[in-house]
Structures are given as structure tokens and as C-alpha cells.
C-alpha atoms as a PDB file:
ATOM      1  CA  UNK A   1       3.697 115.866 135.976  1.00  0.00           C
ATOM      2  CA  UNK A   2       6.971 113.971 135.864  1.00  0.00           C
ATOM      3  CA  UNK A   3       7.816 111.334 133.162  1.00  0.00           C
ATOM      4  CA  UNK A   4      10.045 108.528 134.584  1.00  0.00           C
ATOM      5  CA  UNK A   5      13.784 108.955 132.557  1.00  0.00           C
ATOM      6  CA  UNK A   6      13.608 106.602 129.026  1.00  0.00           C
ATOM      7  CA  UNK A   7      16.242 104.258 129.636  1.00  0.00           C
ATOM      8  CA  UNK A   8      16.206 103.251 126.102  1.00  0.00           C
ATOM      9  CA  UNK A   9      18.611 105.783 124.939  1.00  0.00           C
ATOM     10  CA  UNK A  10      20.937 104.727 127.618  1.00  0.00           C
ATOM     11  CA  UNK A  11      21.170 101.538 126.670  1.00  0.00           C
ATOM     12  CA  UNK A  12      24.938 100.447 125.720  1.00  0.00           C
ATOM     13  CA  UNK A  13      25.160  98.997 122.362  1.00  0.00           C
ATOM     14  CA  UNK A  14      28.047  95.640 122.564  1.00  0.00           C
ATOM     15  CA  UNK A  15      29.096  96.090 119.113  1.00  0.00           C
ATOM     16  CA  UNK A  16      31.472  93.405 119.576  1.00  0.00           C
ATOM     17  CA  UNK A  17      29.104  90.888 121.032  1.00  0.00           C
ATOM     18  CA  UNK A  18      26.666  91.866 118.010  1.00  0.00           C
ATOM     19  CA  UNK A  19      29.671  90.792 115.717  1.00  0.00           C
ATOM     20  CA  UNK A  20      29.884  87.459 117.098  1.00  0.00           C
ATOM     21  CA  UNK A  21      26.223  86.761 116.900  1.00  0.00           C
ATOM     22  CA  UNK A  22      26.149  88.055 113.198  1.00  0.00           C
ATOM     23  CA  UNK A  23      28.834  85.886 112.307  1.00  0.00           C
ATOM     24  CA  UNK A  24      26.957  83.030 114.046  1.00  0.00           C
ATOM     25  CA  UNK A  25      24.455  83.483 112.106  1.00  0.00           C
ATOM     26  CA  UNK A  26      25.710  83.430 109.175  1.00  0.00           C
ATOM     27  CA  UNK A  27      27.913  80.212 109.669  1.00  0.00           C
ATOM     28  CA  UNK A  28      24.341  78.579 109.715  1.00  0.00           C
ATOM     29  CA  UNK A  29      24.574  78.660 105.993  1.00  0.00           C
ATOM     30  CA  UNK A  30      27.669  76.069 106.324  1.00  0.00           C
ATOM     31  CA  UNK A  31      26.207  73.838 108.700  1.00  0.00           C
ATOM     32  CA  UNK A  32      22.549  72.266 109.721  1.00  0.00           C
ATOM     33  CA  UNK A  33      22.134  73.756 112.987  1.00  0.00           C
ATOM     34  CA  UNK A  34      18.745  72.823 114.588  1.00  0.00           C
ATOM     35  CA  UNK A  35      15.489  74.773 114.665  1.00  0.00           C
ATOM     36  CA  UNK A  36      16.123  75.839 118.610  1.00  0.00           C
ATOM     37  CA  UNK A  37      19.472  77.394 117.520  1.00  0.00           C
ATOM     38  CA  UNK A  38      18.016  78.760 114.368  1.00  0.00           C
ATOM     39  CA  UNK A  39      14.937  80.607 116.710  1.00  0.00           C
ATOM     40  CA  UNK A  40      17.252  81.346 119.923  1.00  0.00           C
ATOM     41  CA  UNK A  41      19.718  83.396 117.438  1.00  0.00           C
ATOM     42  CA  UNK A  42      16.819  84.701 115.645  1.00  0.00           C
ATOM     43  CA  UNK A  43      15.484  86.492 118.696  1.00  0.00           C
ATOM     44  CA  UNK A  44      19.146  87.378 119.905  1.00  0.00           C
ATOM     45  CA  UNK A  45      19.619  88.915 116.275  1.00  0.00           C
ATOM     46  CA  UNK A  46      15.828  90.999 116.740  1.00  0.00           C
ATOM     47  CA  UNK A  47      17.196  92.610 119.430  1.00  0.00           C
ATOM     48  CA  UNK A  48      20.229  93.942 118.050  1.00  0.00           C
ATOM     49  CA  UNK A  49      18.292  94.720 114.848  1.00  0.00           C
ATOM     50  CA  UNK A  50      15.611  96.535 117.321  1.00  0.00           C
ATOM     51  CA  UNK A  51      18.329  98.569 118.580  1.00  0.00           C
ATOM     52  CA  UNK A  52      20.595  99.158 116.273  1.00  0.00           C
ATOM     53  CA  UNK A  53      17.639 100.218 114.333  1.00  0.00           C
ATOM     54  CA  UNK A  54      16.201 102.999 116.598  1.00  0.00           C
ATOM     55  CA  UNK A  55      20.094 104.289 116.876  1.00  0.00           C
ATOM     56  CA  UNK A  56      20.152 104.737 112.650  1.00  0.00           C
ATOM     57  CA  UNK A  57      16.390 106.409 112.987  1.00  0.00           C
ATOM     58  CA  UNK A  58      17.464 108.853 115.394  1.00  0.00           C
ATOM     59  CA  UNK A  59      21.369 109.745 114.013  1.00  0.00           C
ATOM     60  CA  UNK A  60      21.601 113.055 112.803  1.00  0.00           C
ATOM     61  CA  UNK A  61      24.651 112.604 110.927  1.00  0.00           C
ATOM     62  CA  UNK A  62      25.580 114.418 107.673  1.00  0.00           C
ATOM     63  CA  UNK A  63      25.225 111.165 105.840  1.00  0.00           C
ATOM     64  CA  UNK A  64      21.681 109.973 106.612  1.00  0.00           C
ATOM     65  CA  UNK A  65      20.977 106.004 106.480  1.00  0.00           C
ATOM     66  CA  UNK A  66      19.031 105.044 103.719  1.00  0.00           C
ATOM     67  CA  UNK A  67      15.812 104.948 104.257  1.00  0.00           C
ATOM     68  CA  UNK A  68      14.245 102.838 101.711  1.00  0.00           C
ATOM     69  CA  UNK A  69      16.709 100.034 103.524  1.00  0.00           C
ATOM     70  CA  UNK A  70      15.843 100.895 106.560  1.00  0.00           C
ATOM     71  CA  UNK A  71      11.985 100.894 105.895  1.00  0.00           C
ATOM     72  CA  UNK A  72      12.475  97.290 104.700  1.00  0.00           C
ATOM     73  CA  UNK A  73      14.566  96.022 107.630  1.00  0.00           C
ATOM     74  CA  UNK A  74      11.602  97.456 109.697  1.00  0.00           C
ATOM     75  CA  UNK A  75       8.967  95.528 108.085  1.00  0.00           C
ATOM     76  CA  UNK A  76      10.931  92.505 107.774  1.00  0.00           C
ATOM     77  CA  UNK A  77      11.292  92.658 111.846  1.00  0.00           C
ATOM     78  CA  UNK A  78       7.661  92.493 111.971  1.00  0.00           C
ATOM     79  CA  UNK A  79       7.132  88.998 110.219  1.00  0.00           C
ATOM     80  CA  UNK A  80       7.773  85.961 112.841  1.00  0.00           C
ATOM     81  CA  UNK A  81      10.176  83.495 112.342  1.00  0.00           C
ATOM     82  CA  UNK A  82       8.611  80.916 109.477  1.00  0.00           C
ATOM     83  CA  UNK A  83       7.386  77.637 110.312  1.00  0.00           C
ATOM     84  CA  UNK A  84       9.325  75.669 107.947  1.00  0.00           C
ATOM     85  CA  UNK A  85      13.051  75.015 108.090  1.00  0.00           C
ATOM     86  CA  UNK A  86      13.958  76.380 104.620  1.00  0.00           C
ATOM     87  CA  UNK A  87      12.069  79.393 105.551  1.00  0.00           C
ATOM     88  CA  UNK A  88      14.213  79.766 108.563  1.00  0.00           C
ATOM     89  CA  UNK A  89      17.547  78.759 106.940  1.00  0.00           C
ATOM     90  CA  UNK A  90      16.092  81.848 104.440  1.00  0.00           C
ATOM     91  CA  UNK A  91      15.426  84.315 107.345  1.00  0.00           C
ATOM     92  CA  UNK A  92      18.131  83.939 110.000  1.00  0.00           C
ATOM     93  CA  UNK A  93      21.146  85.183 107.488  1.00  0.00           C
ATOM     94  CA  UNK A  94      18.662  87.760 105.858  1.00  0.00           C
ATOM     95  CA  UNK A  95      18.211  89.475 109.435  1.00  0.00           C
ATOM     96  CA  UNK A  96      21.906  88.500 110.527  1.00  0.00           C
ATOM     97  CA  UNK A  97      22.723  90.785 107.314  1.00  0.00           C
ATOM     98  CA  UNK A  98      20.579  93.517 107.811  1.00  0.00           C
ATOM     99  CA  UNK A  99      22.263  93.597 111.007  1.00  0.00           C
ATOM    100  CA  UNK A 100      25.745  93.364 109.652  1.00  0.00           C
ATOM    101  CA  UNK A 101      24.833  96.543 107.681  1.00  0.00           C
ATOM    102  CA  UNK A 102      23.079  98.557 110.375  1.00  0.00           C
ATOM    103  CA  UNK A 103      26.228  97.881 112.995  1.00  0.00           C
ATOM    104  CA  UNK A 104      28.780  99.109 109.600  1.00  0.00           C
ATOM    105  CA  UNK A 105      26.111 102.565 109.822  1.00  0.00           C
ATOM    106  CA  UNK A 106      26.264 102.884 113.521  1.00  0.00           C
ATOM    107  CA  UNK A 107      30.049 102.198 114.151  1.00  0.00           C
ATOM    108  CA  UNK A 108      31.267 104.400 110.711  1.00  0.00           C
ATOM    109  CA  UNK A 109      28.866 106.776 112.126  1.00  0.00           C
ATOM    110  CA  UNK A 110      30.571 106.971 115.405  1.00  0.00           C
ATOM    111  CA  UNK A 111      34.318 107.435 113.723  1.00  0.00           C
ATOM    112  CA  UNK A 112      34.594 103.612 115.198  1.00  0.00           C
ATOM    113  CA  UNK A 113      34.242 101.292 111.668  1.00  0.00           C
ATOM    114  CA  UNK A 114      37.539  98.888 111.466  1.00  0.00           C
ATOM    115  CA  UNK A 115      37.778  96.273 108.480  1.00  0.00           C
ATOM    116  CA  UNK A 116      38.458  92.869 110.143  1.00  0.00           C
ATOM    117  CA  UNK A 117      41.988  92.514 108.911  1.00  0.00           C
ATOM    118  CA  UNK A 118      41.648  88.410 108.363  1.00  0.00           C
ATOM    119  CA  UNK A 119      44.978  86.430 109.848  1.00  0.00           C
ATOM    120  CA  UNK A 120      47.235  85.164 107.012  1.00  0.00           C
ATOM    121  CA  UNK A 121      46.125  81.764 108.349  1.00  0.00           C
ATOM    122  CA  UNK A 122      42.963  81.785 107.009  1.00  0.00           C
ATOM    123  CA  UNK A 123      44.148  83.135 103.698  1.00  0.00           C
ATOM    124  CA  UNK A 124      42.901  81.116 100.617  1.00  0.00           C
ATOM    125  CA  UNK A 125      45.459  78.225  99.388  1.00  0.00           C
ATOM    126  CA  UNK A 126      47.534  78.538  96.436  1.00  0.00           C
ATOM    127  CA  UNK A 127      46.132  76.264  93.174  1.00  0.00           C
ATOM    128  CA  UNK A 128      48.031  73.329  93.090  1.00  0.00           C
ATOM    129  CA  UNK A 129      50.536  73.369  90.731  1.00  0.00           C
ATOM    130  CA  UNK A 130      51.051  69.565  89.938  1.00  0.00           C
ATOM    131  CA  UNK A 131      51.245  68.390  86.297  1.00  0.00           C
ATOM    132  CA  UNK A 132      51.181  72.159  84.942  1.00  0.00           C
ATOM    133  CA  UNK A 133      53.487  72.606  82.374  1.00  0.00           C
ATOM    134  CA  UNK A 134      55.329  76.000  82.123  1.00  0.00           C
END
């Protein structure tokens, strides 16, 4: 008997648009975003987490996850979302983290990993220098 294809392994993984929700995410800790933003990028983040996590289960590179980590991340998918706002202001960066670390495994594990080089913009001010003496 035939078993219809599993699509899962076909799935393309957007490692850019995972980025952007990761950094969402964590940009909640800077701001009071409400509990509809909180649980929409909650559920956005499972699904990366879900799929990132099945890629770092089934890699057979020569320098295996760690699976202690990866056990953890796995039972920490399977708690819901917690009822109170400090509990989701505690769980919405943890899971935007573990997915920060699971897309570093899968991209360094592809030959793909490149530091976000930050733009000399952003780079921190000098101390002011008024009323110093020398």
C-alpha cells in the first residue's frame, strides 16, 4: 500500500522572516505590547520553534545539537501560553530565545550563519565628556 509523500520535510524554512519575528519578540521586553500581540507572536514563534526543532532532531551533522537543550525547548513547547501577563511577558522572550538559538544551529549547520554586522548608526554614544578634568 502507498503512503501519501510527507510534506513536512519539504517545507521551506524563511530564516529571515523567523529573524524578524524573534527580534519582535524580544523588543516586547522594551515596550507593553498587549496580550493579543503577546499570544499572536507566541503562536507565530511555536511554529518556527516546531520546525526548526524537528530540522535540529533530524541533522546528522558532525556536531550534534545538544540535547539536554533541546529536550527542554521540547517540553517548554508543550506548556500553553500563561494566563497572567507577567507570565507571558516571562514566556514570549524565553521561546523567542530558544528560537534565536535553534535558527544559529540550523543556519551554522547549513554553512549559512552570518553575524548581523550592526550599522555604525546604532553604535553606542560616547560618555559625555563635560566637566572632566584631564
Amino acid at each position: 500500500m502507498d503512503r501519501p509523500p510527507d510534506t513536512t520535510l519539504d517545507v521551506p524554512i524563511d530564516t529571515e522572516s523567523i529573524a524578524d519575528t524573534i527580534r519582535k519578540a524580544l523588543y516586547f521586553g522594551s515596550i507593553r505590547p498587549s496580550r493579543e500581540e503577546l499570544a499572536a507572536t507566541d503562536e507565530v514563534l511555536r511554529g518556527h520553534v516546531a520546525l526548526l526543532l524537528a530540522e535540529a532532531r533530524r541533522n546528522t551533522s558532525p556536531h550534534p545539537p545538544d540535547r539536554y537543550r533541546l529536550d527542554r525547548i521540547s517540553k517548554h513547547m508543550a506548556s500553553p501560553l500563561g494566563n497572567g501577563m507577567l507570565s507571558e511577558y516571562a514566556e514570549v522572550p524565553q521561546r523567542a530565545r530558544d528560537c534565536q538559538w535553534l535558527l544559529a544551529y540550523y543556519t551554522a549547520s547549513r554553512g549559512e550563519y552570518r553575524p548581523r554586522r550592526a550599522p555604525a548608526s546604532t553604535a553606542l554614544p560616547e560618555a559625555p565628556t563635560a566637566g572632566r578634568r584631564a
